[in-house]
C-alpha atoms as a PDB file:
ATOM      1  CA  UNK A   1       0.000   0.000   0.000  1.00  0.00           C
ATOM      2  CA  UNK A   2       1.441   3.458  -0.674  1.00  0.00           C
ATOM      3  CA  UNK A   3       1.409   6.152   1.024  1.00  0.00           C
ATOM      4  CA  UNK A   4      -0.999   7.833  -1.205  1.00  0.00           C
ATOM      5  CA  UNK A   5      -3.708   5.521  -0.495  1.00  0.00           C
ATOM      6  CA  UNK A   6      -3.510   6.607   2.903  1.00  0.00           C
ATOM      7  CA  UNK A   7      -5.127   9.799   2.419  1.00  0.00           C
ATOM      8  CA  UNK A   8      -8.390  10.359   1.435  1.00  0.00           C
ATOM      9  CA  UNK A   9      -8.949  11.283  -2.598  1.00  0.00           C
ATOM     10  CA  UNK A  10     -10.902  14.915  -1.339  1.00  0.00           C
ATOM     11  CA  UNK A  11      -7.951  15.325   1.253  1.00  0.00           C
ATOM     12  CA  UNK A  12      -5.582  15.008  -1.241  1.00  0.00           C
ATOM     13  CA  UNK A  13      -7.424  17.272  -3.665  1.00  0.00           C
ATOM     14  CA  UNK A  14      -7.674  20.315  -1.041  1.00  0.00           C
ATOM     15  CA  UNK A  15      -3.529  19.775  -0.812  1.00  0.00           C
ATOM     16  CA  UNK A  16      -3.029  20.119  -4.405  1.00  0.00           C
ATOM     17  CA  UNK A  17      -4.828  23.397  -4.373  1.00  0.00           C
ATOM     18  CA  UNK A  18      -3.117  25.017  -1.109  1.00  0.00           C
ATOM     19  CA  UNK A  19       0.179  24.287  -2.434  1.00  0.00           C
ATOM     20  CA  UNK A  20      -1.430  25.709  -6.151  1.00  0.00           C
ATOM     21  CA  UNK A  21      -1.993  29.193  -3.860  1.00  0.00           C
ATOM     22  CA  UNK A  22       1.269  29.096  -2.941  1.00  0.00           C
ATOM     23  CA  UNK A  23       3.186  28.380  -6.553  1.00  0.00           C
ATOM     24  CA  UNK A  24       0.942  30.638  -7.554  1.00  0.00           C
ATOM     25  CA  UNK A  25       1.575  33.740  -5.602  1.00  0.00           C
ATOM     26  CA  UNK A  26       5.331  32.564  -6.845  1.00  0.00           C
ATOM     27  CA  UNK A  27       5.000  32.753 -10.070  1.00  0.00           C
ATOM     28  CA  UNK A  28       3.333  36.414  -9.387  1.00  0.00           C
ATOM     29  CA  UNK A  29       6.613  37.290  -8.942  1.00  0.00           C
ATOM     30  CA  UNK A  30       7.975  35.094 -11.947  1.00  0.00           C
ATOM     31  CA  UNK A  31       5.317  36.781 -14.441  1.00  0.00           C
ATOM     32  CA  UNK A  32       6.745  40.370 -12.914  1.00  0.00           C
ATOM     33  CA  UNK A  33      10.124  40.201 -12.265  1.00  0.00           C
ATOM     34  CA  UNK A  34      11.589  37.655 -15.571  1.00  0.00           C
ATOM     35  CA  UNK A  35      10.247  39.543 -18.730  1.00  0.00           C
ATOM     36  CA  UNK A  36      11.983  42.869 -16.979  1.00  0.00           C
ATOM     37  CA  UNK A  37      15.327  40.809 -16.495  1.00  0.00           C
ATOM     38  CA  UNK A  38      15.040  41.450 -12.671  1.00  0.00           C
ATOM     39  CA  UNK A  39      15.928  38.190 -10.292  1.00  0.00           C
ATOM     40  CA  UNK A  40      12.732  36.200  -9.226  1.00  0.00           C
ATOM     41  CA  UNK A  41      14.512  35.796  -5.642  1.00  0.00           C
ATOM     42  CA  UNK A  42      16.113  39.139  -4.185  1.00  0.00           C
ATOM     43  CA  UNK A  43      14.739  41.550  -3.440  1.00  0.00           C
ATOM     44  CA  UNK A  44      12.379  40.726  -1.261  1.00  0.00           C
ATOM     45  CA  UNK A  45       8.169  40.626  -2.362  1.00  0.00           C
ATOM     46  CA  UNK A  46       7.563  44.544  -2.046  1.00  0.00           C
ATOM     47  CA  UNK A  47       5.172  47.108  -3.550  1.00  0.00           C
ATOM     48  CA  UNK A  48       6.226  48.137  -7.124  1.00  0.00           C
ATOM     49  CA  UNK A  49       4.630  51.604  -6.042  1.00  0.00           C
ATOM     50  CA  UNK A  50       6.363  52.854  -3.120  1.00  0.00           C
ATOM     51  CA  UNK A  51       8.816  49.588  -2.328  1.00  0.00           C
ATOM     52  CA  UNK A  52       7.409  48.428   0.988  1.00  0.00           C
ATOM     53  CA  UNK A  53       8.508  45.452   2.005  1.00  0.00           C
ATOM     54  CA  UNK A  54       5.290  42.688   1.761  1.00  0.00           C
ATOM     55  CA  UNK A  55       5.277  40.925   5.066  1.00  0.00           C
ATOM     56  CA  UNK A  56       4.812  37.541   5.753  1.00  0.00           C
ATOM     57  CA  UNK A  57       0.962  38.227   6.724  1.00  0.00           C
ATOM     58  CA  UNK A  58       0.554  40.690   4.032  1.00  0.00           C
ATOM     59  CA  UNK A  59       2.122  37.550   1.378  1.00  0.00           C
ATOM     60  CA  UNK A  60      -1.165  35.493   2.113  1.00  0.00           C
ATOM     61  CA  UNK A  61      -2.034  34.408  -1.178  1.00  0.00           C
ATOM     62  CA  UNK A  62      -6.037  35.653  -1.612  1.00  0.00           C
ATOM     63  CA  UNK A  63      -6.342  35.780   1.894  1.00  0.00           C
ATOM     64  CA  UNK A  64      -4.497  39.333   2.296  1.00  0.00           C
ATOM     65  CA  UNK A  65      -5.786  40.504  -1.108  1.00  0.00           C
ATOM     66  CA  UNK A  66      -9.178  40.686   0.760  1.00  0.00           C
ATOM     67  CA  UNK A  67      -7.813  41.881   3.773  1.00  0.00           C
ATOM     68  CA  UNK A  68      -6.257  44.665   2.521  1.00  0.00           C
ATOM     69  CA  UNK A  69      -8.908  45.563   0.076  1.00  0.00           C
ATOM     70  CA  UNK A  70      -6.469  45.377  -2.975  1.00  0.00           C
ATOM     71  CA  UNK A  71      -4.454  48.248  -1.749  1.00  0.00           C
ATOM     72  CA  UNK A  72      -0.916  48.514  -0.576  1.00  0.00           C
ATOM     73  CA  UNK A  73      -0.864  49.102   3.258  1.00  0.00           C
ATOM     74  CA  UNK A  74       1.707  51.555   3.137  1.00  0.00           C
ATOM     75  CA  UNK A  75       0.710  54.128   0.256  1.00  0.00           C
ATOM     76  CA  UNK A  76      -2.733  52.602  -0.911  1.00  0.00           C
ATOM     77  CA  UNK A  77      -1.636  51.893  -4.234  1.00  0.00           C
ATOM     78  CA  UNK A  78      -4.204  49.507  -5.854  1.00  0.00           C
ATOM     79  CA  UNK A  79      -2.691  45.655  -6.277  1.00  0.00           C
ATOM     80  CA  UNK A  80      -3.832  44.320  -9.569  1.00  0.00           C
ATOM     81  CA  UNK A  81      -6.680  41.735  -9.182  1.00  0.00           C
ATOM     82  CA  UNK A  82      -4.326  39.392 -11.184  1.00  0.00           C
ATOM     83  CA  UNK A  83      -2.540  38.596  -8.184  1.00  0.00           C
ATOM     84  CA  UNK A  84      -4.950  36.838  -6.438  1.00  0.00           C
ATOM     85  CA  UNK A  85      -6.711  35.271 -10.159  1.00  0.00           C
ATOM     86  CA  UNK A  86      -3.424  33.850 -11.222  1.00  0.00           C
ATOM     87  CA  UNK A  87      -3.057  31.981  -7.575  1.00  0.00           C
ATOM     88  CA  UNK A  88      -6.445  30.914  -7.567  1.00  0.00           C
ATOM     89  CA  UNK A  89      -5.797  29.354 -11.014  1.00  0.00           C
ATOM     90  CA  UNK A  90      -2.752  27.641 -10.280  1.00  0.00           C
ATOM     91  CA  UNK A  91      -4.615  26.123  -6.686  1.00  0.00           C
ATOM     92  CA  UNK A  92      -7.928  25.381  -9.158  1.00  0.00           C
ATOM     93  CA  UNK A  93      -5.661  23.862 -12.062  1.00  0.00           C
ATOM     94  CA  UNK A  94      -3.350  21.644  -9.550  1.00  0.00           C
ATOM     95  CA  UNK A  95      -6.681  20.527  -7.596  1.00  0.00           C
ATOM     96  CA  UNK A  96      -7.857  19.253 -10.963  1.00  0.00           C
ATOM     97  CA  UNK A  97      -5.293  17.450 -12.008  1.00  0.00           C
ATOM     98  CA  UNK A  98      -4.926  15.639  -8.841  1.00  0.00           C
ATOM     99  CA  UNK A  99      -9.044  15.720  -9.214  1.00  0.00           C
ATOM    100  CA  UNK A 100      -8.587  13.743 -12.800  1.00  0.00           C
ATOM    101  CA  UNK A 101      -5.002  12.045 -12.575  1.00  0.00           C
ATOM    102  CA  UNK A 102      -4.837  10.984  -9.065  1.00  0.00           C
ATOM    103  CA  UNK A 103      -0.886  10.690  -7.562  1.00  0.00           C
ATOM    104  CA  UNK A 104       2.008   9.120  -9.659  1.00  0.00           C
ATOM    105  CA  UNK A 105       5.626   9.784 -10.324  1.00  0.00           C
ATOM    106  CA  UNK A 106       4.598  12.165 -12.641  1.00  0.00           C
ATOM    107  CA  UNK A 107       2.476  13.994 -10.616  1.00  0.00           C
ATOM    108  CA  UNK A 108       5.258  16.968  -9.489  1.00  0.00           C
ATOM    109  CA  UNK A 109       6.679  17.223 -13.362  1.00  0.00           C
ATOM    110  CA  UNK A 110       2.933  17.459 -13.970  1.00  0.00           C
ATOM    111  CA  UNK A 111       2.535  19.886 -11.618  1.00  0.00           C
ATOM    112  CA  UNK A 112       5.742  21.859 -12.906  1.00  0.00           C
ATOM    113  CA  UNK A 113       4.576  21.768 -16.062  1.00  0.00           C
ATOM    114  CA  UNK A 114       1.131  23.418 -15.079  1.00  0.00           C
ATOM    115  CA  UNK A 115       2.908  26.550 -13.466  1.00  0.00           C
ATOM    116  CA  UNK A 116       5.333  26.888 -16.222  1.00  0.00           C
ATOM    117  CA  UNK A 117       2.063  27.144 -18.604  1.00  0.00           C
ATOM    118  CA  UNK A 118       0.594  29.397 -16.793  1.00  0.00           C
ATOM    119  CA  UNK A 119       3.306  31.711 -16.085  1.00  0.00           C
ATOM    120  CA  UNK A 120       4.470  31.676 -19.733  1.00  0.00           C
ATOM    121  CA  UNK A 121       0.602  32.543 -20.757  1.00  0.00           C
ATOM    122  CA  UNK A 122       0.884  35.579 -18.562  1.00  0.00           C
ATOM    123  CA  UNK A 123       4.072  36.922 -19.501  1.00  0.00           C
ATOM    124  CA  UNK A 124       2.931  36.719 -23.328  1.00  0.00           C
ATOM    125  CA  UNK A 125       0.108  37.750 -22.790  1.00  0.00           C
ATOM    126  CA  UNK A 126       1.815  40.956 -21.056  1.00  0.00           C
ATOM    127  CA  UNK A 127       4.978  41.527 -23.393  1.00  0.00           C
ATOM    128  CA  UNK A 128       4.407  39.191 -26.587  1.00  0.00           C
ATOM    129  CA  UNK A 129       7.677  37.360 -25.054  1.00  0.00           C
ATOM    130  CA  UNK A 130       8.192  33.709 -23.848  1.00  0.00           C
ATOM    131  CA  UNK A 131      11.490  33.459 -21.871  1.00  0.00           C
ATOM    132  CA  UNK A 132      14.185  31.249 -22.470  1.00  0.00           C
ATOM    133  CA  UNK A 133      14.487  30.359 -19.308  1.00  0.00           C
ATOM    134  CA  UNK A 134      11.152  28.517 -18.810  1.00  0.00           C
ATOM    135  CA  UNK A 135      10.826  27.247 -22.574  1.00  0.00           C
ATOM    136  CA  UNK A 136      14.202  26.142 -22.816  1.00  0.00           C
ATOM    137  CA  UNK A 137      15.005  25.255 -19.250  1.00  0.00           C
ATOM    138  CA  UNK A 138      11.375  23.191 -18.960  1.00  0.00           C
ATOM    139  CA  UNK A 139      12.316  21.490 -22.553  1.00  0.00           C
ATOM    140  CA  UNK A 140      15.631  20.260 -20.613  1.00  0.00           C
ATOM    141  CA  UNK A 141      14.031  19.389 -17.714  1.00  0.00           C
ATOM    142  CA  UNK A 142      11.264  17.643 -19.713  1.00  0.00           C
ATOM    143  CA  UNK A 143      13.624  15.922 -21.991  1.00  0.00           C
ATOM    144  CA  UNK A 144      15.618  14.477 -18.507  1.00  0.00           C
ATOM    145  CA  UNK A 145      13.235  13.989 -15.991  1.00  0.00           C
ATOM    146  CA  UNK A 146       9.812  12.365 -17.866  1.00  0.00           C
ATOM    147  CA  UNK A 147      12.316   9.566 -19.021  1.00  0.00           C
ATOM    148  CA  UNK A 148      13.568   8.426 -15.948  1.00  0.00           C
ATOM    149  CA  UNK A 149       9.938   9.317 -14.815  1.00  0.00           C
ATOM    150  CA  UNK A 150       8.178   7.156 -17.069  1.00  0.00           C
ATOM    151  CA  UNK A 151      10.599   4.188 -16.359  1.00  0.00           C
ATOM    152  CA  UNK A 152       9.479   4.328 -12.883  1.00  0.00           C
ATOM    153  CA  UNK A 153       5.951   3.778 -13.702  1.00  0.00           C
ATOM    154  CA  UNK A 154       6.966   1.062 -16.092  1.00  0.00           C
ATOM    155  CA  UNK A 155       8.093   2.110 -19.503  1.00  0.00           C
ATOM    156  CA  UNK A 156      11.041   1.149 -20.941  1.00  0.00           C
ATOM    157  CA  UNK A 157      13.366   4.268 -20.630  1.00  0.00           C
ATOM    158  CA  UNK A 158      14.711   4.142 -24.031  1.00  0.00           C
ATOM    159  CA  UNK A 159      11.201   3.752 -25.347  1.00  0.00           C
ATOM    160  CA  UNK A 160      10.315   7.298 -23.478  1.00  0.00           C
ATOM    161  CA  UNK A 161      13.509   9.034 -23.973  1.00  0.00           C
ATOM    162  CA  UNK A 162      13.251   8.481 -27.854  1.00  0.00           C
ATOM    163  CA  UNK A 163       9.463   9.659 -27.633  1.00  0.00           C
ATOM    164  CA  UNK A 164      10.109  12.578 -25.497  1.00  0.00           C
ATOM    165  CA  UNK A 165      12.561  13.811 -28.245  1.00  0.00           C
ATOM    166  CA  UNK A 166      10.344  12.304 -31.155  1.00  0.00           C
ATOM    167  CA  UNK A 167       7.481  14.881 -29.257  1.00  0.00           C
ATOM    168  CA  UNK A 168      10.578  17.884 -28.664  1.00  0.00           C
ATOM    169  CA  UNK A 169      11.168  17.684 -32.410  1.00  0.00           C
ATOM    170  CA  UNK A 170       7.768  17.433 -33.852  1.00  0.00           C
ATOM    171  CA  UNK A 171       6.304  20.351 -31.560  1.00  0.00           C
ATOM    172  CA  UNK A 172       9.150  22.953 -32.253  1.00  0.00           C
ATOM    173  CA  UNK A 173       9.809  21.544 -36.171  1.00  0.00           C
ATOM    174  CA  UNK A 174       5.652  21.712 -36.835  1.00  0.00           C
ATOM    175  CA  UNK A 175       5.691  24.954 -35.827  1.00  0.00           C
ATOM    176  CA  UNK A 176       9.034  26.420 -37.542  1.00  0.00           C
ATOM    177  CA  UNK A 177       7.966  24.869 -40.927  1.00  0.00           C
ATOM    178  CA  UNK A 178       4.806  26.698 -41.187  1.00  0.00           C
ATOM    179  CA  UNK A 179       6.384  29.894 -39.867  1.00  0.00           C
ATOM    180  CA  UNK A 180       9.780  29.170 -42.332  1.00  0.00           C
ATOM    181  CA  UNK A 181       7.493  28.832 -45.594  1.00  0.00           C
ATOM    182  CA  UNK A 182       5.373  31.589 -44.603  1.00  0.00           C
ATOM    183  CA  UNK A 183       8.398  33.877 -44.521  1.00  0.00           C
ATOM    184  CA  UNK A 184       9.497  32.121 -47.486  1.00  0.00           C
ATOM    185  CA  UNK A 185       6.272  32.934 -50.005  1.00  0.00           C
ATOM    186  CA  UNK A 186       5.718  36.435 -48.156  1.00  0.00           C
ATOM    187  CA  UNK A 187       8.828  36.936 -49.648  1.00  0.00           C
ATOM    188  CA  UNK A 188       8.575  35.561 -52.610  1.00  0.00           C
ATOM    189  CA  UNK A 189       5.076  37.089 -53.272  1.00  0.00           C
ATOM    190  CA  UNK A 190       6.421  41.439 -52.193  1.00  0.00           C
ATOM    191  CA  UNK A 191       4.327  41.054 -48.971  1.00  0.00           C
ATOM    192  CA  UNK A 192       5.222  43.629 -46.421  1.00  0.00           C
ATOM    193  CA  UNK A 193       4.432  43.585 -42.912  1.00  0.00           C
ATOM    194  CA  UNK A 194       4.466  46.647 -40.137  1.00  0.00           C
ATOM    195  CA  UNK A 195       6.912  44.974 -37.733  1.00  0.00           C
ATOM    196  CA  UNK A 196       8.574  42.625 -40.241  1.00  0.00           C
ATOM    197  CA  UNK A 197      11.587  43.533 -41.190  1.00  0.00           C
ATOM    198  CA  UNK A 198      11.106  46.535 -39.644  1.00  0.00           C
ATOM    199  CA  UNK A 199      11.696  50.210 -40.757  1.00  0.00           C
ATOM    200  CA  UNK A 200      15.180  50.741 -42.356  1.00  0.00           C
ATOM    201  CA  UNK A 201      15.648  46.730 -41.702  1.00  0.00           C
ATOM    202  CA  UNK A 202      16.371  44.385 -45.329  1.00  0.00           C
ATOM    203  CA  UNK A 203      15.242  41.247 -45.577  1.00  0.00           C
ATOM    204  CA  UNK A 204      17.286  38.352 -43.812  1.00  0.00           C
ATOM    205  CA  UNK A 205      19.634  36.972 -45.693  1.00  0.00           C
ATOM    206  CA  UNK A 206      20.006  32.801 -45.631  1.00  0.00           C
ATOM    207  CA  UNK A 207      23.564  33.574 -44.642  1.00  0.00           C
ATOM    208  CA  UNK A 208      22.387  35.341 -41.534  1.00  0.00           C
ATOM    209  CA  UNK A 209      20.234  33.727 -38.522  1.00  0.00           C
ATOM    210  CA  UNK A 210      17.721  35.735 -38.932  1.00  0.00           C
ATOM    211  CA  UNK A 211      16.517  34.213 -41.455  1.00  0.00           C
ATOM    212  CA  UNK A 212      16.092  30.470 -40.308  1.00  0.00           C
ATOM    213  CA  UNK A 213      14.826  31.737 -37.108  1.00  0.00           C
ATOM    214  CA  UNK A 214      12.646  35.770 -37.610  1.00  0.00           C
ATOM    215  CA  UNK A 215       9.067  35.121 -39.012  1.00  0.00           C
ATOM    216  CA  UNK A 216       6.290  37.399 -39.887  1.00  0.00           C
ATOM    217  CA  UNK A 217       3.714  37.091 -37.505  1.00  0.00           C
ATOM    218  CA  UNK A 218       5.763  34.235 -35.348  1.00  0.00           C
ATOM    219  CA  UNK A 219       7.772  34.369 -32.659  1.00  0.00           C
ATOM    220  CA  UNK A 220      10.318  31.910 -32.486  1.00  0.00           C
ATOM    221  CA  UNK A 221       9.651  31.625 -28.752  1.00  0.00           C
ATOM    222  CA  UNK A 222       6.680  29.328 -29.549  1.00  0.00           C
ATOM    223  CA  UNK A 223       8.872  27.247 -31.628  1.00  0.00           C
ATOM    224  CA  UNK A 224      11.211  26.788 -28.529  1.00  0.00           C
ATOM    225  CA  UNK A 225       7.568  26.581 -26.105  1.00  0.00           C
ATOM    226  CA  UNK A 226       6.058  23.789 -28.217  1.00  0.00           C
ATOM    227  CA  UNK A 227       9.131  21.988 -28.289  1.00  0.00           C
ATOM    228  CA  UNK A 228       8.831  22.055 -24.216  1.00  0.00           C
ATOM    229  CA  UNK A 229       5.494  20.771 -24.526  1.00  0.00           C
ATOM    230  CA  UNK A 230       6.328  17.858 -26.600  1.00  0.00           C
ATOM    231  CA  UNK A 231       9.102  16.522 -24.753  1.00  0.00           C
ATOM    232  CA  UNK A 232       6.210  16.661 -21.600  1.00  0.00           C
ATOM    233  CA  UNK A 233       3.463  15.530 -23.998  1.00  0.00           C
ATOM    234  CA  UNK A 234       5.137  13.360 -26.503  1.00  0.00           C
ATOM    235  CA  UNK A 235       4.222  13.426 -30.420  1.00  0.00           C
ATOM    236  CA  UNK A 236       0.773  12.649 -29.878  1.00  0.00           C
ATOM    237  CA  UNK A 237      -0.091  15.344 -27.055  1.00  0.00           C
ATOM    238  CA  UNK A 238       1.888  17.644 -29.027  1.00  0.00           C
ATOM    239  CA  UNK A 239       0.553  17.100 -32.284  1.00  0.00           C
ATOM    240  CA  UNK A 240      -3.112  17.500 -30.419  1.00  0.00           C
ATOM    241  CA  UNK A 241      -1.978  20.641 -28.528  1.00  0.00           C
ATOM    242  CA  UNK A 242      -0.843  22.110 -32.081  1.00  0.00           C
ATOM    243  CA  UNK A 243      -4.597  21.226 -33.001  1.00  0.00           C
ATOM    244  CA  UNK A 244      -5.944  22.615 -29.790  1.00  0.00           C
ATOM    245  CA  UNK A 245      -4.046  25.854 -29.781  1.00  0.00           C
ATOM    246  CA  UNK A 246      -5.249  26.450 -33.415  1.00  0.00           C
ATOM    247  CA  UNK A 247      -8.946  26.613 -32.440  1.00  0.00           C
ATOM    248  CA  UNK A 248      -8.538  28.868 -28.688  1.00  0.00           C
ATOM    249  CA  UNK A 249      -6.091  31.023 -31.011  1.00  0.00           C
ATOM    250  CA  UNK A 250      -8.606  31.973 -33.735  1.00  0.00           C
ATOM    251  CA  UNK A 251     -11.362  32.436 -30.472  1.00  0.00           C
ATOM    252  CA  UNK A 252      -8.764  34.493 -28.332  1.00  0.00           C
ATOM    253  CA  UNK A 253      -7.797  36.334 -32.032  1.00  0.00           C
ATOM    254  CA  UNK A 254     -11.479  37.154 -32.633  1.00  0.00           C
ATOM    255  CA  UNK A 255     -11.765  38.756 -29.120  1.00  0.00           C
ATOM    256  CA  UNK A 256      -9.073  40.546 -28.764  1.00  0.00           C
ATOM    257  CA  UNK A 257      -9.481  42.225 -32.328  1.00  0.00           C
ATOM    258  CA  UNK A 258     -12.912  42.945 -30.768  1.00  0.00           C
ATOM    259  CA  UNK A 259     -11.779  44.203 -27.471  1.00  0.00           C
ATOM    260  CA  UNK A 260      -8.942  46.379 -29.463  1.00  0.00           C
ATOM    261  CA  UNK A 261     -11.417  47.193 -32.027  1.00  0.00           C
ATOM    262  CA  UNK A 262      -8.201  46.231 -34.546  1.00  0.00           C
ATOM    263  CA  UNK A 263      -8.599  43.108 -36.960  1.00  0.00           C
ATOM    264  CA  UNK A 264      -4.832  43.692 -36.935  1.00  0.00           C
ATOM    265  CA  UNK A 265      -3.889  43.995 -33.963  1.00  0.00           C
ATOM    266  CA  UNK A 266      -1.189  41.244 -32.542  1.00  0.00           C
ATOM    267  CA  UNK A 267      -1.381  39.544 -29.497  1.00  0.00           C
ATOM    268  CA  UNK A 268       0.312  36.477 -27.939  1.00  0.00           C
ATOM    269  CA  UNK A 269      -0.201  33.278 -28.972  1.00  0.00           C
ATOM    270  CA  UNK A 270       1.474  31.442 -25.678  1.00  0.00           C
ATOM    271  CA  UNK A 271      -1.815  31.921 -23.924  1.00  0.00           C
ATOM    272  CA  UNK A 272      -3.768  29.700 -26.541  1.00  0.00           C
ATOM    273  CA  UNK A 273      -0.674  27.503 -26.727  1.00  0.00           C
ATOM    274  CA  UNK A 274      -1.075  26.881 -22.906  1.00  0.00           C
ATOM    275  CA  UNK A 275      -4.610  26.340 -22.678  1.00  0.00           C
ATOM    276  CA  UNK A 276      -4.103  23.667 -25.528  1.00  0.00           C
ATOM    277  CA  UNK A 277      -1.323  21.669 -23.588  1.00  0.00           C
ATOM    278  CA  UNK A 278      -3.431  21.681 -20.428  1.00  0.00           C
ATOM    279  CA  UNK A 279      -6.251  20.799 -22.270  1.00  0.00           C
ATOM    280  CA  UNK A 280      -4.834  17.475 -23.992  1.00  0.00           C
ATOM    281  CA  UNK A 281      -3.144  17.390 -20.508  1.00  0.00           C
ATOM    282  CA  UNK A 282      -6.306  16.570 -18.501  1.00  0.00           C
ATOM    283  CA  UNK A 283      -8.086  14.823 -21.716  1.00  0.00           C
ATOM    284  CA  UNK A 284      -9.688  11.082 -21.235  1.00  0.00           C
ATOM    285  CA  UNK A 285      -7.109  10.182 -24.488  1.00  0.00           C
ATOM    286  CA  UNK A 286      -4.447  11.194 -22.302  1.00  0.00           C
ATOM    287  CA  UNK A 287      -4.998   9.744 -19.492  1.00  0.00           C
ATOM    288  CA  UNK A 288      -5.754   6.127 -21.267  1.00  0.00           C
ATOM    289  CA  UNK A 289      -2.568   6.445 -23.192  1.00  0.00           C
ATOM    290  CA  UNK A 290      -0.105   7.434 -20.529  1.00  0.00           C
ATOM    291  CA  UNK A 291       2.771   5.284 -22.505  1.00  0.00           C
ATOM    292  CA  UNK A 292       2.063   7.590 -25.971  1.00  0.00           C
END
C-alpha cells in the first residue's frame, strides 16, 4: 500500500490546491520580475509603487488581497486583481489534475509543467515574449526527468527518452515549418508587414540567422515553447496541442481584435498555446494512453 492511499482522494485534492496558492503567488513574482530581467529571488516581495517590504501576513495568497482591500498598506496603491486570479488558477488547475489524474511519479513534473504554462501565458500575454528560461530550461528538464519518470511507472526508458525527443522535435519543427514557408512565399510574393523587417531593416539573408529563425507574424519563442510541450506531452499530445491551440487562437484572435477594435492587432499566442497543452493534458485520451 502506498502512502498515497492513505489519504483520502478529497484530502488530497484540497492539498493540491493550497500548495497551487502558494506556486501561484510565486510565479506572481515570476510573471513580474523575468520579462523585466530582474531576479525572481532578491529583493524581497515589495510594492512596485512605493517599495514596501510585503510581510509575511501581508504575502497570504487571496487571503491578504481581501484583507487589505487590494491596496498597498503603506501608500494605498491599488494591487492588480491578477494577483490573487493567477493563484487561484494555479490552486484550481493543480486541484484538478490531482481531481482527474490521481498521484504518480509524474504527478510533481505534472505539476511543474502546469505553473510553467501558466506563467508563460501571462508573460505573453503581457509583453508578446516567452522566456528562455522557462521554454528552454522546462524542454531540458522535460527531456531528462519524464524519461527516468516514465521508467518508474513502467516504460522502458529508451522507449520514453526516444518519444520525449520524437514529441521535442515534432512540436518545435511543426511549428518552424509553417512559420519558415510563410516567410518564405511572403517573400517571394512582395508582402510587407508593419513589424517585419522593420523600418530601415532588409530582408534576412540565408547567410544570416535571422533568417532560419525571424518570421512574420511568429515568434520563435513558440517554436522553442512547443518543443517544451512535446518533450512533456510526446508526439501525440503535441501534435493534439498544435490542433488545440489552433482553435482557442482563432477564439482568443477574434476577441481581442474585438476588445482592441483592430482586426490587426497582434497579441500572444502562448496563452492559446497553454490552454491547448493543459487541455490534452487533462483529456480522457491522455490519461488512457499514458505510454504515448
Amino acid at each position: 500500500m502506498d502512502a498515497a492511499s492513505l489519504v483520502s482522494p478529497g484530502a488530497l485534492v484540497g492539498v493540491a490546491f493550497a500548495l497551487g496558492l502558494i506556486v501561484g503567488s510565486f510565479l506572481n513574482v515570476v510573471i513580474h520580475r523575468l520579462p523585466r530581467g530582474e531576479s525572481i529571488v532578491l529583493p524581497g516581495s515589495h510594492c512596485p509603487a512605493c517599495g514596501h517590504g510585503i510581510t509575511a501576513w501581508e504575502n497570504l495568497p487571496v487571503l491578504s488581497y481581501l484583507w487589505l482591500r487590494g491596496r498597498c498598506r503603506s501608500c494605498g496603491a491599488a494591487i492588480s486583481p491578477r494577483y490573487p486570479l493567477v493563484e487561484l488558477l494555479t490552486g484550481g488547475l493543480f486541484a484538478l489534475l490531482i481531481a482527474v489524474q490521481g498521484v504518480s511519479w509524474m504527478t510533481p513534473l505534472w505539476l511543474v509543467f502546469a505553473a510553467a504554462l501558466i506563467a508563460v501565458a501571462a508573460i505573453d500575454f503581457d509583453h508578446r515574449l516567452i522566456p528562455d528560461e522557462i521554454s528552454l530550461g522546462g524542454l531540458v528538464v522535460g527531456l531528462i526527468a519524464v524519461p527516468v519518470l516514465r521508467s518508474l511507472e513502467g516504460t522502458p526508458y529508451s522507449s520514453a527518452l526516444f518519444e520525449s525527443g520524437l514529441g521535442a522535435l515534432l512540436g518545435g519543427g511543426m511549428l518552424w515549418t509553417v512559420g519558415f514557408a510563410h516567410a518564405r512565399i511572403s517573400t517571394a510574393l512582395g508582402r510587407s508587414f508593419d513589424h517585419w523587417p522593420g523600418e530601415d531593416e532588409e530582408l534576412p539573408r540565408p547567410t544570416s540567422l535571422d533568417y532560419w529563425v525571424w518570421f512574420p507574424g511568429l515568434g520563435f519563442g513558440d517554436v522553442k515553447l512547443l518543443a517544451m510541450i512535446g518533450a512533456f506531452l510526446g508526439p501525440y499530445g503535441v501534435v493534439e496541442t498544435i490542433l488545440a491551440a489552433a482553435l482557442v487562437g482563432l477564439v482568443l484572435g477574434l476577441g481581442w481584435a474585438v476588445v482592441e477594435r483592430n482586426w490587426s492587432s497582434p497579441f500572444g499566442f502562448a496563452p492559446a498555446i497553454a490552454i491547448g497543452a493543459i487541455g490534452v493534458l487533462l483529456s480522457p485520451a491522455h490519461l488512457l494512453t499514458q505510454s504515448w
